[in-house]
PDB file of N, CA and C in Angstrom:
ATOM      1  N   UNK A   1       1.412  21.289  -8.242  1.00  0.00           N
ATOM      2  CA  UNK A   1       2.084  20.051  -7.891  1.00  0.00           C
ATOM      3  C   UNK A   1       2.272  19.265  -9.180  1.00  0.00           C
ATOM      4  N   UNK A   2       3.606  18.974  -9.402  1.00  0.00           N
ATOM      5  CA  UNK A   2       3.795  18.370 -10.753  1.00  0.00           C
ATOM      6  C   UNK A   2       3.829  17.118 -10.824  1.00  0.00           C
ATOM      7  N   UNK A   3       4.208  16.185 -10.102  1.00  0.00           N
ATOM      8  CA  UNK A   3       4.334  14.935  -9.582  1.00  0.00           C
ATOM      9  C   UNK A   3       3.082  14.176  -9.316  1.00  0.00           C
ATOM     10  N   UNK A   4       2.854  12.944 -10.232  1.00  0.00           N
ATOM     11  CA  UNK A   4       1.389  12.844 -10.098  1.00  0.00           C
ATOM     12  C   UNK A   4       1.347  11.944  -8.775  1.00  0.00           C
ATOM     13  N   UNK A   5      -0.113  11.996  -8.571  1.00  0.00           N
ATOM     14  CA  UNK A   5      -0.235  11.316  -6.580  1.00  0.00           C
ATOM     15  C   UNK A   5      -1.220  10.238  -7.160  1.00  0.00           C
ATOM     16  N   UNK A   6      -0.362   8.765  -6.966  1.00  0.00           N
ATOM     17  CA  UNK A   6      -1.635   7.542  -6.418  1.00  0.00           C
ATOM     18  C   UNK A   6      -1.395   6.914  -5.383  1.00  0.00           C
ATOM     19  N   UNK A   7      -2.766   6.774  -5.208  1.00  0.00           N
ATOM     20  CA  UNK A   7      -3.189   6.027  -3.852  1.00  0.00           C
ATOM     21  C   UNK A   7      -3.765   4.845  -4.134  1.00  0.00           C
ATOM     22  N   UNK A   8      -3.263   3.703  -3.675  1.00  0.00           N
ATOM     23  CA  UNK A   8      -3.376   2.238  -3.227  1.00  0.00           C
ATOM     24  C   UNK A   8      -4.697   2.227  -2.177  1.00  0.00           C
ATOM     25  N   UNK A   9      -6.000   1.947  -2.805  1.00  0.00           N
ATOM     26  CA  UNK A   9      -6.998   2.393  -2.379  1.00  0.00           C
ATOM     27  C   UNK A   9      -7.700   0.975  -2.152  1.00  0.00           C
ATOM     28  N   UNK A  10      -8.349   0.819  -0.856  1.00  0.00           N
ATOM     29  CA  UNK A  10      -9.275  -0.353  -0.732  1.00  0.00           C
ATOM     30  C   UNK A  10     -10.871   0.639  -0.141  1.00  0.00           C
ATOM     31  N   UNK A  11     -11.626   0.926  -1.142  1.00  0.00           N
ATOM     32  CA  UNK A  11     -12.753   1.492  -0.657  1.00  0.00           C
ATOM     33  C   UNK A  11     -13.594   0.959   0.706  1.00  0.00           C
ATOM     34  N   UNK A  12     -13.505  -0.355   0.933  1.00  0.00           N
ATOM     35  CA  UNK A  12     -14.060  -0.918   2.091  1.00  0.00           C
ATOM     36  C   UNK A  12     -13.717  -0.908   3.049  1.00  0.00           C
ATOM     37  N   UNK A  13     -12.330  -0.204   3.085  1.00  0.00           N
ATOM     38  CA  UNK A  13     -11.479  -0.221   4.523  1.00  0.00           C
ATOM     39  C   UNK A  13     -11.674   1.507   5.055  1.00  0.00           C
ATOM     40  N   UNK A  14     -11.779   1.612   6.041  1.00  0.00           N
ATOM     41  CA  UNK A  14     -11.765   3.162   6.766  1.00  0.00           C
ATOM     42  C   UNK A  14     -10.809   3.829   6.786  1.00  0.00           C
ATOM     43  N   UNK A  15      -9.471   3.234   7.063  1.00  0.00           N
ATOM     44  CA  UNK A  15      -8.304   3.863   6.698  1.00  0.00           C
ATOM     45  C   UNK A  15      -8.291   4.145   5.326  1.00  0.00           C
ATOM     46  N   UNK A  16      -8.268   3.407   4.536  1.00  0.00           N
ATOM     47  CA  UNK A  16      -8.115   4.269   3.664  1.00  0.00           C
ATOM     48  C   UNK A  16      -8.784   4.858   2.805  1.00  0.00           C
ATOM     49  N   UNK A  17     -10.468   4.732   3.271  1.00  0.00           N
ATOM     50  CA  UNK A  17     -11.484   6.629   2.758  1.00  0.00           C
ATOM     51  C   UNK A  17     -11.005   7.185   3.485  1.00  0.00           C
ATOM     52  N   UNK A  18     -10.373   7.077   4.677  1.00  0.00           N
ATOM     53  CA  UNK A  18      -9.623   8.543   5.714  1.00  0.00           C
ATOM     54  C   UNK A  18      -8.553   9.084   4.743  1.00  0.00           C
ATOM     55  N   UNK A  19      -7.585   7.977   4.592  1.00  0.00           N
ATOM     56  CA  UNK A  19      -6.781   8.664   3.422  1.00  0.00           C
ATOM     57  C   UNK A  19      -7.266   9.760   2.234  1.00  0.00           C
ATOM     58  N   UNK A  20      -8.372   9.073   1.395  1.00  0.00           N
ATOM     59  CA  UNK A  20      -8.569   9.763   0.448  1.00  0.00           C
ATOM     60  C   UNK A  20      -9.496  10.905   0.589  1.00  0.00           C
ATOM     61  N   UNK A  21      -9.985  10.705   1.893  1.00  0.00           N
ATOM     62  CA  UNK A  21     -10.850  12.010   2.378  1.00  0.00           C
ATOM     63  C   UNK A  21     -10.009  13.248   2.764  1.00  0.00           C
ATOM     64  N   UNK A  22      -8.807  13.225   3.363  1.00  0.00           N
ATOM     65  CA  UNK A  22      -7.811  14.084   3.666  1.00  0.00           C
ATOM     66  C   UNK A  22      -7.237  14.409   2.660  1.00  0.00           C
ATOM     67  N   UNK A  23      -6.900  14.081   1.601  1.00  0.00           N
ATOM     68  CA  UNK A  23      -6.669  14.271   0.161  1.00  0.00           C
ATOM     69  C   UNK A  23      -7.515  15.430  -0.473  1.00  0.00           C
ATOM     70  N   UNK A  24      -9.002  14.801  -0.884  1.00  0.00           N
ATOM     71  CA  UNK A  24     -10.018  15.929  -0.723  1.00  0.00           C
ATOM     72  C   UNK A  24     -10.024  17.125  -0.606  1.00  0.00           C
ATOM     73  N   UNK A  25      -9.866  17.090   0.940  1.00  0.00           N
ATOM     74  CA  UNK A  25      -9.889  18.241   2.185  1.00  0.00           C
ATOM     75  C   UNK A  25      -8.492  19.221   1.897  1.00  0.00           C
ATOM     76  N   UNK A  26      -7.445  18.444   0.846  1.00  0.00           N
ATOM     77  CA  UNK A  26      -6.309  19.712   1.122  1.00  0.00           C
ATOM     78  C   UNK A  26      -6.313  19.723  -0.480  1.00  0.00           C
ATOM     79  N   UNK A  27      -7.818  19.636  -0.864  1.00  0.00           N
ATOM     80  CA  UNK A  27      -7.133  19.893  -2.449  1.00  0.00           C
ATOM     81  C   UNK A  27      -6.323  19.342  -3.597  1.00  0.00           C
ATOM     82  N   UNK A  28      -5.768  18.177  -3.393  1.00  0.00           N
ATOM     83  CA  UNK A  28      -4.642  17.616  -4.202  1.00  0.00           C
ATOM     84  C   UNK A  28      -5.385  16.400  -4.742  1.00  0.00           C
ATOM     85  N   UNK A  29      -5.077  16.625  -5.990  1.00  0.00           N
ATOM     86  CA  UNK A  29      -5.228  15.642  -7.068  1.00  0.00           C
ATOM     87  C   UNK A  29      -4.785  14.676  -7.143  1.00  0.00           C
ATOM     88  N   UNK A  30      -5.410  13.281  -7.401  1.00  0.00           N
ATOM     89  CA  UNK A  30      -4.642  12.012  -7.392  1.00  0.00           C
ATOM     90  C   UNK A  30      -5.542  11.043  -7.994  1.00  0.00           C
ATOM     91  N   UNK A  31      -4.778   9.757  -8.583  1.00  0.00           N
ATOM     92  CA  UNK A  31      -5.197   8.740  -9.443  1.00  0.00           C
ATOM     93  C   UNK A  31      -5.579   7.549  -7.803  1.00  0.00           C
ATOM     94  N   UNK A  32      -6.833   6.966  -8.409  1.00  0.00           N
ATOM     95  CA  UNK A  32      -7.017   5.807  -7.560  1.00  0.00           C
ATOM     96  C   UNK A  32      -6.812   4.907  -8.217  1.00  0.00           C
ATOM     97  N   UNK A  33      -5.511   4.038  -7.480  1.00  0.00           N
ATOM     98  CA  UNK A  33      -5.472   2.320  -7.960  1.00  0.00           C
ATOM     99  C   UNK A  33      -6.089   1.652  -6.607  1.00  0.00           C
ATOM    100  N   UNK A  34      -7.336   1.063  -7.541  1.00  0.00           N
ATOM    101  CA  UNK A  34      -8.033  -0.080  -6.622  1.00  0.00           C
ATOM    102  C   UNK A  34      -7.162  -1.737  -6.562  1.00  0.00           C
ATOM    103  N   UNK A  35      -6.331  -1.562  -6.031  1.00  0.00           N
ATOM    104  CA  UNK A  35      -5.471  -2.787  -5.876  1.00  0.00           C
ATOM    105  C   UNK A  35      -6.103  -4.014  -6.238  1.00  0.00           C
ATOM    106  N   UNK A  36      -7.082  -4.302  -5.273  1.00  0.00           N
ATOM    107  CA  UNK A  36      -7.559  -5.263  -5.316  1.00  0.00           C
ATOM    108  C   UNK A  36      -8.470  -5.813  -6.383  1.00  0.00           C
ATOM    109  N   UNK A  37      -8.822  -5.085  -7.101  1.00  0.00           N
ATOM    110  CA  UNK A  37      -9.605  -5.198  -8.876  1.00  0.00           C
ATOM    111  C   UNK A  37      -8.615  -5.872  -8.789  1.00  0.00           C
ATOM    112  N   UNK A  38      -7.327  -4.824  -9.376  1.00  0.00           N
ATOM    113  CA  UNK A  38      -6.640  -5.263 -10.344  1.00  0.00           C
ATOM    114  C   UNK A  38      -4.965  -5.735  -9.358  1.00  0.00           C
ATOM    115  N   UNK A  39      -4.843  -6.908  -9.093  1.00  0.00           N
ATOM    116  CA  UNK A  39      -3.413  -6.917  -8.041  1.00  0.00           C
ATOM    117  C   UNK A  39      -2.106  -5.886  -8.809  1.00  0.00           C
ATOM    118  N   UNK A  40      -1.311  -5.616  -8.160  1.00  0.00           N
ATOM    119  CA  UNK A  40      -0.008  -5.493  -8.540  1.00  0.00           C
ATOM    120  C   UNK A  40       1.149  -7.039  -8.505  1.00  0.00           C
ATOM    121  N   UNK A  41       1.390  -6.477  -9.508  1.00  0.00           N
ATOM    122  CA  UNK A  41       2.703  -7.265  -9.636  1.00  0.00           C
ATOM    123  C   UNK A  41       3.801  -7.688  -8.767  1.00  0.00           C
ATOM    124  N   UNK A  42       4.288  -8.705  -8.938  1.00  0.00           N
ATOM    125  CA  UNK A  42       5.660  -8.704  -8.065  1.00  0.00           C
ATOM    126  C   UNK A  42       6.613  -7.098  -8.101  1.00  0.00           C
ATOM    127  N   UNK A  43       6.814  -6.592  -9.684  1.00  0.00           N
ATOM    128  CA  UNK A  43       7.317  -5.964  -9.825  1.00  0.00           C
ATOM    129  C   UNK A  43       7.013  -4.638  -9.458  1.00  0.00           C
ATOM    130  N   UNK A  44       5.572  -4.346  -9.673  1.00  0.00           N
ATOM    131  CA  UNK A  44       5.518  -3.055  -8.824  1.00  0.00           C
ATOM    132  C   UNK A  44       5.460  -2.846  -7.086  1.00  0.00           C
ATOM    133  N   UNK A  45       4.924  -4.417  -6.626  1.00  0.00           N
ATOM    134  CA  UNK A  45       5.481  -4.106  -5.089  1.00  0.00           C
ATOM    135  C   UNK A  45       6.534  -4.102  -4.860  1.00  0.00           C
ATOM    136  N   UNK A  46       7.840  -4.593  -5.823  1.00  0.00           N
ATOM    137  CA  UNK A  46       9.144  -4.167  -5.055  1.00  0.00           C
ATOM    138  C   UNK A  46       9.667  -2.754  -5.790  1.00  0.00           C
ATOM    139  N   UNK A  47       8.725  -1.972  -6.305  1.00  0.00           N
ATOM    140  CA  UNK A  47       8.990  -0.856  -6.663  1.00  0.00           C
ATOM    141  C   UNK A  47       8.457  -0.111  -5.818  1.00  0.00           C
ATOM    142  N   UNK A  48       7.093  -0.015  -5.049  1.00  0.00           N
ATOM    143  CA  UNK A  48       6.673   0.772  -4.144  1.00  0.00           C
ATOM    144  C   UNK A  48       7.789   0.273  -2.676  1.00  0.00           C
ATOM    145  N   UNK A  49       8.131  -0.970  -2.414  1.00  0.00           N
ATOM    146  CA  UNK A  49       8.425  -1.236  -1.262  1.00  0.00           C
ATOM    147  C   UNK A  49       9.887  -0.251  -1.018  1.00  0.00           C
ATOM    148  N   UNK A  50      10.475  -0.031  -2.461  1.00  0.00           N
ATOM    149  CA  UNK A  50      11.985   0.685  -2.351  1.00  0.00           C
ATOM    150  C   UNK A  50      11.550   2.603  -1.719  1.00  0.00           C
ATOM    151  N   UNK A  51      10.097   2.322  -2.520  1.00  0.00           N
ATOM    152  CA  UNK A  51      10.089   4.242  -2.530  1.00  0.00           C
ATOM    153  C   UNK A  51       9.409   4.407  -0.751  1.00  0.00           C
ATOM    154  N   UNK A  52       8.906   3.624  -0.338  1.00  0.00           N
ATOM    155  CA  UNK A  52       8.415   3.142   1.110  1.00  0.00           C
ATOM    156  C   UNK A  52       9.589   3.107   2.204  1.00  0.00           C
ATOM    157  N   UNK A  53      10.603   2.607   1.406  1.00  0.00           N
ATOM    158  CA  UNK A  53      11.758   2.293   2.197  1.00  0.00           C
ATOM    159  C   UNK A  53      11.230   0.967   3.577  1.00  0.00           C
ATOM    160  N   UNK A  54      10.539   0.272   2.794  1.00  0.00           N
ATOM    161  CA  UNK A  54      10.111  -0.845   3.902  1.00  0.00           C
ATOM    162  C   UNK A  54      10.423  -2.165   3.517  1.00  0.00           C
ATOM    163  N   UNK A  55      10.528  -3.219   4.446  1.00  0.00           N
ATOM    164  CA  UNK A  55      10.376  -4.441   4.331  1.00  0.00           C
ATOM    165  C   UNK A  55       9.125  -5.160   3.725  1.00  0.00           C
ATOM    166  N   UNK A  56       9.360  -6.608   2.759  1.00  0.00           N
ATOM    167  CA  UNK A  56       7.991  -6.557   2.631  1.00  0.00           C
ATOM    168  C   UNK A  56       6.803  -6.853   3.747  1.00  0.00           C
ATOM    169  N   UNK A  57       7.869  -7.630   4.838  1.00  0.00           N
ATOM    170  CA  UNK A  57       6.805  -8.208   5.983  1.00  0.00           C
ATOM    171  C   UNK A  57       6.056  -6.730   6.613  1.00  0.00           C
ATOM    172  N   UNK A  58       7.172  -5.566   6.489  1.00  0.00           N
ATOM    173  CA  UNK A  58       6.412  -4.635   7.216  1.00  0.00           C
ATOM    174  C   UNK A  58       5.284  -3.870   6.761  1.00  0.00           C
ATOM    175  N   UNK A  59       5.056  -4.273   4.974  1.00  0.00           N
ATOM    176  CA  UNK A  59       4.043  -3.975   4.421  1.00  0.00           C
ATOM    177  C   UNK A  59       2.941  -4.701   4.592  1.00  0.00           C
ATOM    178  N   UNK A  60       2.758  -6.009   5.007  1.00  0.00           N
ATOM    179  CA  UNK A  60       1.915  -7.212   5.054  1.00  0.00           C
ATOM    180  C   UNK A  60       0.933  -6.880   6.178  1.00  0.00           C
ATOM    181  N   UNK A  61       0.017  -7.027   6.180  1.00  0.00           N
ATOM    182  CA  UNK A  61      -1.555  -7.188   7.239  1.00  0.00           C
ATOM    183  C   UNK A  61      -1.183  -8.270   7.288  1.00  0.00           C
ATOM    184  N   UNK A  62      -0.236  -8.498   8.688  1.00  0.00           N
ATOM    185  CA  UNK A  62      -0.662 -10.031   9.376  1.00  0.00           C
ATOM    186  C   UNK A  62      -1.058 -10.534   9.974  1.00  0.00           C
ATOM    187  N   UNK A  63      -2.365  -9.797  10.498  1.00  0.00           N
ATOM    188  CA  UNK A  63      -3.568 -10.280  11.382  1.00  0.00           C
ATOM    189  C   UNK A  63      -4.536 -10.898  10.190  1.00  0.00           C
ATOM    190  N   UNK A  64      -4.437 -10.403   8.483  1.00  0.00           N
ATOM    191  CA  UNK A  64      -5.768 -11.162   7.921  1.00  0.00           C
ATOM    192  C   UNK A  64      -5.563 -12.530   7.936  1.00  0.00           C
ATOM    193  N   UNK A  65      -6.831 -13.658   7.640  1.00  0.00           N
ATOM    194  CA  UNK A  65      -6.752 -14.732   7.796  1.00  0.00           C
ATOM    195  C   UNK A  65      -5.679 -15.384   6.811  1.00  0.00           C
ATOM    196  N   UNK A  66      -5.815 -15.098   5.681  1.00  0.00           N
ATOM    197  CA  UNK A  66      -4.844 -15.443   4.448  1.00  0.00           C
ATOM    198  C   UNK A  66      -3.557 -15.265   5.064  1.00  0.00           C
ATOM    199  N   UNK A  67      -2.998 -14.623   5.566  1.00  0.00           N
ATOM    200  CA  UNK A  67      -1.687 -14.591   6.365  1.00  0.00           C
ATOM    201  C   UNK A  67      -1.327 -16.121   6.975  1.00  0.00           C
ATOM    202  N   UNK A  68      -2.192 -16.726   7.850  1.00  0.00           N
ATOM    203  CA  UNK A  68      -1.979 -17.208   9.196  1.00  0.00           C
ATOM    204  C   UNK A  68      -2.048 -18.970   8.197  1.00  0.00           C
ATOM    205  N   UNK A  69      -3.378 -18.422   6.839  1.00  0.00           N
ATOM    206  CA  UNK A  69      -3.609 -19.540   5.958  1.00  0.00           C
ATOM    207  C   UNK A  69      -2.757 -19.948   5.505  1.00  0.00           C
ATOM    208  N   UNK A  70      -1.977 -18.988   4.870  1.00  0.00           N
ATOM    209  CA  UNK A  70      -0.340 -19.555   3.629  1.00  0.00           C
ATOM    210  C   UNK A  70       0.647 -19.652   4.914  1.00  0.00           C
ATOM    211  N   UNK A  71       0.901 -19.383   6.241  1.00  0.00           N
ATOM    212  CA  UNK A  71       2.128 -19.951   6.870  1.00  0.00           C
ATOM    213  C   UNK A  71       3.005 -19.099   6.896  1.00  0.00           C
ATOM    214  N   UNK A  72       2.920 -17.862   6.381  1.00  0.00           N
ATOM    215  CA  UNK A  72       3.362 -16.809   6.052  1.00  0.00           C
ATOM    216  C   UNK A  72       4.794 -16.122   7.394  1.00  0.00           C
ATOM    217  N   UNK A  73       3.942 -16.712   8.670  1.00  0.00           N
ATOM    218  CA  UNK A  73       4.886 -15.665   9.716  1.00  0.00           C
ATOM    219  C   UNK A  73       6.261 -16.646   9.661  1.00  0.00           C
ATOM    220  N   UNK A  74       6.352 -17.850   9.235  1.00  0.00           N
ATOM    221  CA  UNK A  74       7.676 -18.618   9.116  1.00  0.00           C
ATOM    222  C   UNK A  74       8.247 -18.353   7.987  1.00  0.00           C
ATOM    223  N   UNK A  75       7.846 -17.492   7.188  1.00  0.00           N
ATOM    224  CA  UNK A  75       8.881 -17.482   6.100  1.00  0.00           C
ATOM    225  C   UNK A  75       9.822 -16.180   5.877  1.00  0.00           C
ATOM    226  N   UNK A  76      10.382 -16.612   5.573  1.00  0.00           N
ATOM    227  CA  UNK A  76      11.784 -15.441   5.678  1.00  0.00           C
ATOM    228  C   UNK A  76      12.625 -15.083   4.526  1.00  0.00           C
ATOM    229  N   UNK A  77      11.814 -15.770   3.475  1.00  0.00           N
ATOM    230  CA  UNK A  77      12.442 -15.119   1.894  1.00  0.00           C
ATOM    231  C   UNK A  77      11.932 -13.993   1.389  1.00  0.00           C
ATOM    232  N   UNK A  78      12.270 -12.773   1.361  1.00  0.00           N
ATOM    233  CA  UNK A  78      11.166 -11.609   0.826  1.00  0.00           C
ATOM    234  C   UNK A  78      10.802 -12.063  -0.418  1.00  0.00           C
ATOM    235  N   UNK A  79      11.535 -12.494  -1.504  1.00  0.00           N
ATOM    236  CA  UNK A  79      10.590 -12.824  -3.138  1.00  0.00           C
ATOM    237  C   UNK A  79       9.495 -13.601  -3.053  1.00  0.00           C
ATOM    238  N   UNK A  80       9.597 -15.010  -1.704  1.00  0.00           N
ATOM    239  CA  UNK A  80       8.139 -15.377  -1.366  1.00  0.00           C
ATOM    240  C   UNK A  80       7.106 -14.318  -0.521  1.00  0.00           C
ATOM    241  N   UNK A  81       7.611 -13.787   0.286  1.00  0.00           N
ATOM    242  CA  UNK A  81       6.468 -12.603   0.979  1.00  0.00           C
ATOM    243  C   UNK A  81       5.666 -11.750  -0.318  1.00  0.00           C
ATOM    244  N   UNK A  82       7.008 -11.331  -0.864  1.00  0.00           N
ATOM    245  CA  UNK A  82       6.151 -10.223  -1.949  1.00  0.00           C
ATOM    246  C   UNK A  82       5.305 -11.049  -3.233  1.00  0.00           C
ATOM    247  N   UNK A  83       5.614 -12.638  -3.317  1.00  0.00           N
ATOM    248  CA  UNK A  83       4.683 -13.254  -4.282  1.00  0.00           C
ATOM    249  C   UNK A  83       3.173 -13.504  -3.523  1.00  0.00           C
ATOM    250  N   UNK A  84       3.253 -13.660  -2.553  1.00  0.00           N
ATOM    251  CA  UNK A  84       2.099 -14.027  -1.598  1.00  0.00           C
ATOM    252  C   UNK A  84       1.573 -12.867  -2.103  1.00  0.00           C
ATOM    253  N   UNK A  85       1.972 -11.583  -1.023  1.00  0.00           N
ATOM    254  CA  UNK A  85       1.242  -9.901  -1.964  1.00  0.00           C
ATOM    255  C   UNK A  85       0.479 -10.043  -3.403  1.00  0.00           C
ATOM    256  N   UNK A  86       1.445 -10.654  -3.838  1.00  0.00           N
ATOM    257  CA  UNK A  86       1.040  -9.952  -5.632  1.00  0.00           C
ATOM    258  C   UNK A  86      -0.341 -11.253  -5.684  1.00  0.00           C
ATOM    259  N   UNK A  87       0.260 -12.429  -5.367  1.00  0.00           N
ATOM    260  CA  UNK A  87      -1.119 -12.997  -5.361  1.00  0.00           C
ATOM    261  C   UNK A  87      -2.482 -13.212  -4.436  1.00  0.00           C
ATOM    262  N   UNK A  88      -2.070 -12.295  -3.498  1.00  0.00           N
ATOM    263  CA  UNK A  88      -3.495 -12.162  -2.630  1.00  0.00           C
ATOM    264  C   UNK A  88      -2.622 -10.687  -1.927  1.00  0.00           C
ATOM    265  N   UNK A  89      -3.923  -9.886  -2.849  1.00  0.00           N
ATOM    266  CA  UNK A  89      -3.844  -8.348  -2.305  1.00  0.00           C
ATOM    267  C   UNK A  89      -3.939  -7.661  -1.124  1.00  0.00           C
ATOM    268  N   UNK A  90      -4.953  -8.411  -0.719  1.00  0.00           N
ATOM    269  CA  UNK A  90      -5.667  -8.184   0.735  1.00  0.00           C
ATOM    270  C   UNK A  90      -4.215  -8.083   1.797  1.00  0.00           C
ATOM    271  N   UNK A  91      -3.277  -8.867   1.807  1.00  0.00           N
ATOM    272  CA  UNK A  91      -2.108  -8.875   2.522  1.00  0.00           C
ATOM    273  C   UNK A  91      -1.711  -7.207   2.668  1.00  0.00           C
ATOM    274  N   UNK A  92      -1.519  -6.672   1.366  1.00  0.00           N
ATOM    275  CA  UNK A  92      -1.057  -5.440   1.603  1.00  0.00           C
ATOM    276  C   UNK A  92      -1.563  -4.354   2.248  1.00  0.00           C
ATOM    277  N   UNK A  93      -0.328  -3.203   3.338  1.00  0.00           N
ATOM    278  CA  UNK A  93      -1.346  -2.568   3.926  1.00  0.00           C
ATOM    279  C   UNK A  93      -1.964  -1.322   3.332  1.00  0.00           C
ATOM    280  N   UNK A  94      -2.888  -0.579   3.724  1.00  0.00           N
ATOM    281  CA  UNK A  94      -3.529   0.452   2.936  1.00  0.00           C
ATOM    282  C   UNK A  94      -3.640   1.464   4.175  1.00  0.00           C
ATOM    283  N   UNK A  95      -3.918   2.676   2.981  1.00  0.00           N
ATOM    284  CA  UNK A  95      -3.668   2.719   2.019  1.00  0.00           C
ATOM    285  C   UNK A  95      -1.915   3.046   2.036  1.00  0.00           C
ATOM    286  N   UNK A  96      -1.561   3.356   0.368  1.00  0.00           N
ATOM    287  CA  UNK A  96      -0.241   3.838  -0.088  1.00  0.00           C
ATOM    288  C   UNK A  96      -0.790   4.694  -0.757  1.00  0.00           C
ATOM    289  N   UNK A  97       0.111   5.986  -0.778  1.00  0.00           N
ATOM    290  CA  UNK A  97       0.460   7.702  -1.597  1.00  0.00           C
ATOM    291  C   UNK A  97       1.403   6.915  -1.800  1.00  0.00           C
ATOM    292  N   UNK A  98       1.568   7.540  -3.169  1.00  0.00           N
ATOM    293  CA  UNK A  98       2.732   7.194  -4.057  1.00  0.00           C
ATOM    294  C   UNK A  98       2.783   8.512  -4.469  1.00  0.00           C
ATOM    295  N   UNK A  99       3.750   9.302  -4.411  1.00  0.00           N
ATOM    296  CA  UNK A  99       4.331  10.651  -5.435  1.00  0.00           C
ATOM    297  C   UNK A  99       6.150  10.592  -5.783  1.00  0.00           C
ATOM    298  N   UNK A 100       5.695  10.467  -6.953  1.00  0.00           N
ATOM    299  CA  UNK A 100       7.009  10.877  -7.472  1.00  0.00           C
ATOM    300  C   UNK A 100       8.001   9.346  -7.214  1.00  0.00           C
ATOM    301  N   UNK A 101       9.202   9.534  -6.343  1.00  0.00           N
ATOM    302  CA  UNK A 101      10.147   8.187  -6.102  1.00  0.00           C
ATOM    303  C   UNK A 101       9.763   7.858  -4.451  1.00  0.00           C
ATOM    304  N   UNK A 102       8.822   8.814  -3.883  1.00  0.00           N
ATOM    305  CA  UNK A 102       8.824   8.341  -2.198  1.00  0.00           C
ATOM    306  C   UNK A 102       7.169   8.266  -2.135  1.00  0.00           C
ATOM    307  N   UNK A 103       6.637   7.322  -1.004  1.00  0.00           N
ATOM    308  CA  UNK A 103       5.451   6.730  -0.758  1.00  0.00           C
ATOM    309  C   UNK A 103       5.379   6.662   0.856  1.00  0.00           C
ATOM    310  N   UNK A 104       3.935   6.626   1.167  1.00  0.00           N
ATOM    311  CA  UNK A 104       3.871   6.416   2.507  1.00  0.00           C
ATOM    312  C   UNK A 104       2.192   5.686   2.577  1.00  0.00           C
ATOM    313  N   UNK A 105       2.629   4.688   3.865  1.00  0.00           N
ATOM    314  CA  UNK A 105       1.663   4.108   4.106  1.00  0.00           C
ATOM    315  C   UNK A 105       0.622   5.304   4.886  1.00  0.00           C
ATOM    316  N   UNK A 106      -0.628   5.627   4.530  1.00  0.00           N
ATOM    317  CA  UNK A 106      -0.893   6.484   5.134  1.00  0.00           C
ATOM    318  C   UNK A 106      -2.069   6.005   6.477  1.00  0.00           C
ATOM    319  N   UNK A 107      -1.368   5.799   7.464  1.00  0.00           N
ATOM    320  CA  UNK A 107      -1.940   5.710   8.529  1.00  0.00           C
ATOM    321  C   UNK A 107      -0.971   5.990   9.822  1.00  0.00           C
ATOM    322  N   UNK A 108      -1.331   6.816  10.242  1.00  0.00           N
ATOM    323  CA  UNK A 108      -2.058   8.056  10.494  1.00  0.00           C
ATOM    324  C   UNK A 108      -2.528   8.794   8.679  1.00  0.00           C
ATOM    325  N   UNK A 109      -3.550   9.224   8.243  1.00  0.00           N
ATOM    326  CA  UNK A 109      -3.826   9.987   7.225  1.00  0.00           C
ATOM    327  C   UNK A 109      -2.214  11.176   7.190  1.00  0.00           C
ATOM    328  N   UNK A 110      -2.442  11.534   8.268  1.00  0.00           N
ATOM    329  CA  UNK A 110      -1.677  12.891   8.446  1.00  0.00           C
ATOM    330  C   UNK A 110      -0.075  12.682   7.634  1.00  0.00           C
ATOM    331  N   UNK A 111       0.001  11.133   7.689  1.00  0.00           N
ATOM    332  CA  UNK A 111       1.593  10.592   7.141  1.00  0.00           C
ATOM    333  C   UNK A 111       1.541  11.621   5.717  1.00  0.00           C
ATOM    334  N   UNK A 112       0.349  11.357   4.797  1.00  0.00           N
ATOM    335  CA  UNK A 112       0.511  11.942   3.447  1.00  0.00           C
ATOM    336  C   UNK A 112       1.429  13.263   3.441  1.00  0.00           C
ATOM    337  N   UNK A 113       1.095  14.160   4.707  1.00  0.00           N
ATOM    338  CA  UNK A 113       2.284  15.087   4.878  1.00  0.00           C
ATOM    339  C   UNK A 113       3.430  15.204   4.134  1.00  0.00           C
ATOM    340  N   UNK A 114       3.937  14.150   4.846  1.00  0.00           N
ATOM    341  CA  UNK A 114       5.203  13.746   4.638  1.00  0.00           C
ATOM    342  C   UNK A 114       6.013  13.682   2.920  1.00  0.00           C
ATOM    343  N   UNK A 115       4.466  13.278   1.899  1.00  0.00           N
ATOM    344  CA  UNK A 115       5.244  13.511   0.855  1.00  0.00           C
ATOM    345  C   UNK A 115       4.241  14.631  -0.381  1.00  0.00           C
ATOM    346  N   UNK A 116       3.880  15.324   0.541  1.00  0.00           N
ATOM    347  CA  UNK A 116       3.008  16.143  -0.168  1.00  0.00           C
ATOM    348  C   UNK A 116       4.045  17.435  -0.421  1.00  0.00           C
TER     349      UNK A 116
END
């Protein structure tokens, strides 16, 4: 596999050690970005959001409290959704496979399929 594989990793969440446990399990190599150390940028969430082919709201956890805190479900500008993201990580959902130009949120785990 030539195309390197990262995963948008929150170790504390179950989904996504399921993610990286299924990873594991089929052998394939991949870089962990711990998001939340280190946030992403405006610029790389609207770089994953293109290879996702998603909206940013549809990337957003909007059950966490920080959601409901910033006012978030009334707003309707994506450059504010995706600044919220870049400045509070936790919003984003997990995990993300990233290979190559296409990504998937992996939940169901089994999604990684899709770009393996």
């Amino acid at each position: 596999m030539s195309e390197r594989i990262v995963v948008w990793h929150n170790p504390r969440c179950s989904k996504s050690r399921n993610g990286i446990k299924y990873l594991d399990e089929k052998g394939v190599e991949y870089e962990v970005y711990r998001y939340l150390d280190e946030a992403p940028t405006v610029e790389e969430i609207k770089t994953v959001l293109k290879k996702l082919g998603m909206s940013p709201r549809e990337l957003m956890r909007t059950k966490e409290a920080i959601y409901r805190e910033l006012g978030l479900k009334n707003v309707n500008d994506d450059a504010k959704l995706i600044e919220a993201m870049a400045e509070h990580p936790r919003l984003i959902e997990r995990p993300i496979v990233i290979r190559g130009e296409k990504a998937v949120v992996a939940r169901p785990e089994t999604a990684i399929d899709d770009i393996l």
